[in-house]
Protein backbone atom coordinates (compact mmCIF):
# COMPACT_ATOMS: atom_id res chain seq x y z
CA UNK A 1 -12.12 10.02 0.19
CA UNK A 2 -10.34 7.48 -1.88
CA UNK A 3 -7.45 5.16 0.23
CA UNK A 4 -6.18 3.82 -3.29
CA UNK A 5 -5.51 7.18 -4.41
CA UNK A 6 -3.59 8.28 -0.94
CA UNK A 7 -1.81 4.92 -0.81
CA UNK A 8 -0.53 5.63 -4.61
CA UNK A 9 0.38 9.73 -3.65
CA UNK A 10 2.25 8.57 -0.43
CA UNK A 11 4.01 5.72 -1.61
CA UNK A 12 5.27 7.80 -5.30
CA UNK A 13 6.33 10.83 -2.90
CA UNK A 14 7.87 8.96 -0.24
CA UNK A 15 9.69 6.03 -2.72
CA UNK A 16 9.87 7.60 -6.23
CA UNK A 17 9.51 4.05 -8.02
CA UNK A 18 10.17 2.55 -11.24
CA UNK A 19 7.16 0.67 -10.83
CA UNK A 20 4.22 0.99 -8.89
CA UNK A 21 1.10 -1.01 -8.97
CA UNK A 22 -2.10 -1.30 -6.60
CA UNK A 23 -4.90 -2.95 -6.39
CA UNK A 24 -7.99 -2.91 -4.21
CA UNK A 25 -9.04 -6.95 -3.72
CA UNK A 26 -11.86 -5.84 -1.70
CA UNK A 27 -14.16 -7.30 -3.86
CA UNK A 28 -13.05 -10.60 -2.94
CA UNK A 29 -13.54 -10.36 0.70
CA UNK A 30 -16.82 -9.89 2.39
CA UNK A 31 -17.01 -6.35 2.35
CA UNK A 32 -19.68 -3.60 1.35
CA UNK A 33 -19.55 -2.84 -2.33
CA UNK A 34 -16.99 0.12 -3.29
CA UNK A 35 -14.99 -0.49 0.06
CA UNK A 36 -11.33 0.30 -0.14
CA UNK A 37 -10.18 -2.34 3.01
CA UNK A 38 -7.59 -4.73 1.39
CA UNK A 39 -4.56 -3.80 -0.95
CA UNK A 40 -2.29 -5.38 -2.36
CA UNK A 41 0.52 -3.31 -3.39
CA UNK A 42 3.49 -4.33 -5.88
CA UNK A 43 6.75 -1.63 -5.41
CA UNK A 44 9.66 -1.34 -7.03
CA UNK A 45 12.20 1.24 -6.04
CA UNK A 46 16.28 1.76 -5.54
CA UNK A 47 15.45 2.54 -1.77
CA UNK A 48 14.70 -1.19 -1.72
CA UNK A 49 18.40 -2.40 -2.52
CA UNK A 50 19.88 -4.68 -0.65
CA UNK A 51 17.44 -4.25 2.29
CA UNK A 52 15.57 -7.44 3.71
CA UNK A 53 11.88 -8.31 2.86
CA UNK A 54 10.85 -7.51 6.16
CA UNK A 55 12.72 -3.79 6.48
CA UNK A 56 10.72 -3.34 3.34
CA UNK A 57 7.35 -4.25 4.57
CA UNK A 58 8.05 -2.13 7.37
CA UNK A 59 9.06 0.95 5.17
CA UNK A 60 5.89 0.82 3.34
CA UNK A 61 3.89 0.11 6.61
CA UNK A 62 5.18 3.16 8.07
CA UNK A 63 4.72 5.60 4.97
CA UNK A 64 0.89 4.04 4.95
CA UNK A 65 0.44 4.10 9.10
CA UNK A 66 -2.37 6.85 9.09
CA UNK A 67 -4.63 4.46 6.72
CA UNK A 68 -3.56 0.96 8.32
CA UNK A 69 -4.95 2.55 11.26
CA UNK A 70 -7.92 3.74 10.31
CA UNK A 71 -8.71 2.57 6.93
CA UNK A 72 -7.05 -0.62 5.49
CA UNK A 73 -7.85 -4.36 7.10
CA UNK A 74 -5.18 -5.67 5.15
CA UNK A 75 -2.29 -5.09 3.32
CA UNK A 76 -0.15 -7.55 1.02
C-alpha cells in the first residue's frame, strides 16, 4: 500500500487543483525506513476561495480521515 499515492488520488478527485504537491518528511522523524507517517501537503484549488485557513485544513482533513486514522501521525 502506498499513503502518498492515496493522499495524491483523493485529494486530485475530491479538489481538482491547479497545483498539488506532497511530500513524505518521514525521513526526518524517527521512523522505520520507507514509512509513509508524516506529510506535508501544499494545495491549491478554486474550492479554497475565500474560505478561512482553518475550513481548509478541515476540508483536506476530512477527504484524508480514513488514513489520519489509521495511517498518517502527522499532517502539515
Amino acid at each position: 500500500m502506498n499513503i502518498q499515492n492515496n493522499i495524491e488520488q483523493k485529494l486530485l478527485a475530491h479538489f481538482e487543483p491547479a497545483h498539488l504537491e506532497i511530500v513524505n518528511e518521514s525521513s526526518m522523524h524517527n521512523v522505520p525506513r520507507g514509512s509513509e507517517t508524516h506529510f506535508k501537503v501544499v494545495l491549491v484549488t478554486p474550492a479554497f476561495q475565500g474560505k478561512r485557513l482553518i475550513n481548509r485544513h478541515r476540508a483536506v482533513n476530512a477527504v484524508l480521515k480514513d488514513e489520519l486514522a489509521d495511517h498518517i501521525h502527522a499532517l502539515a
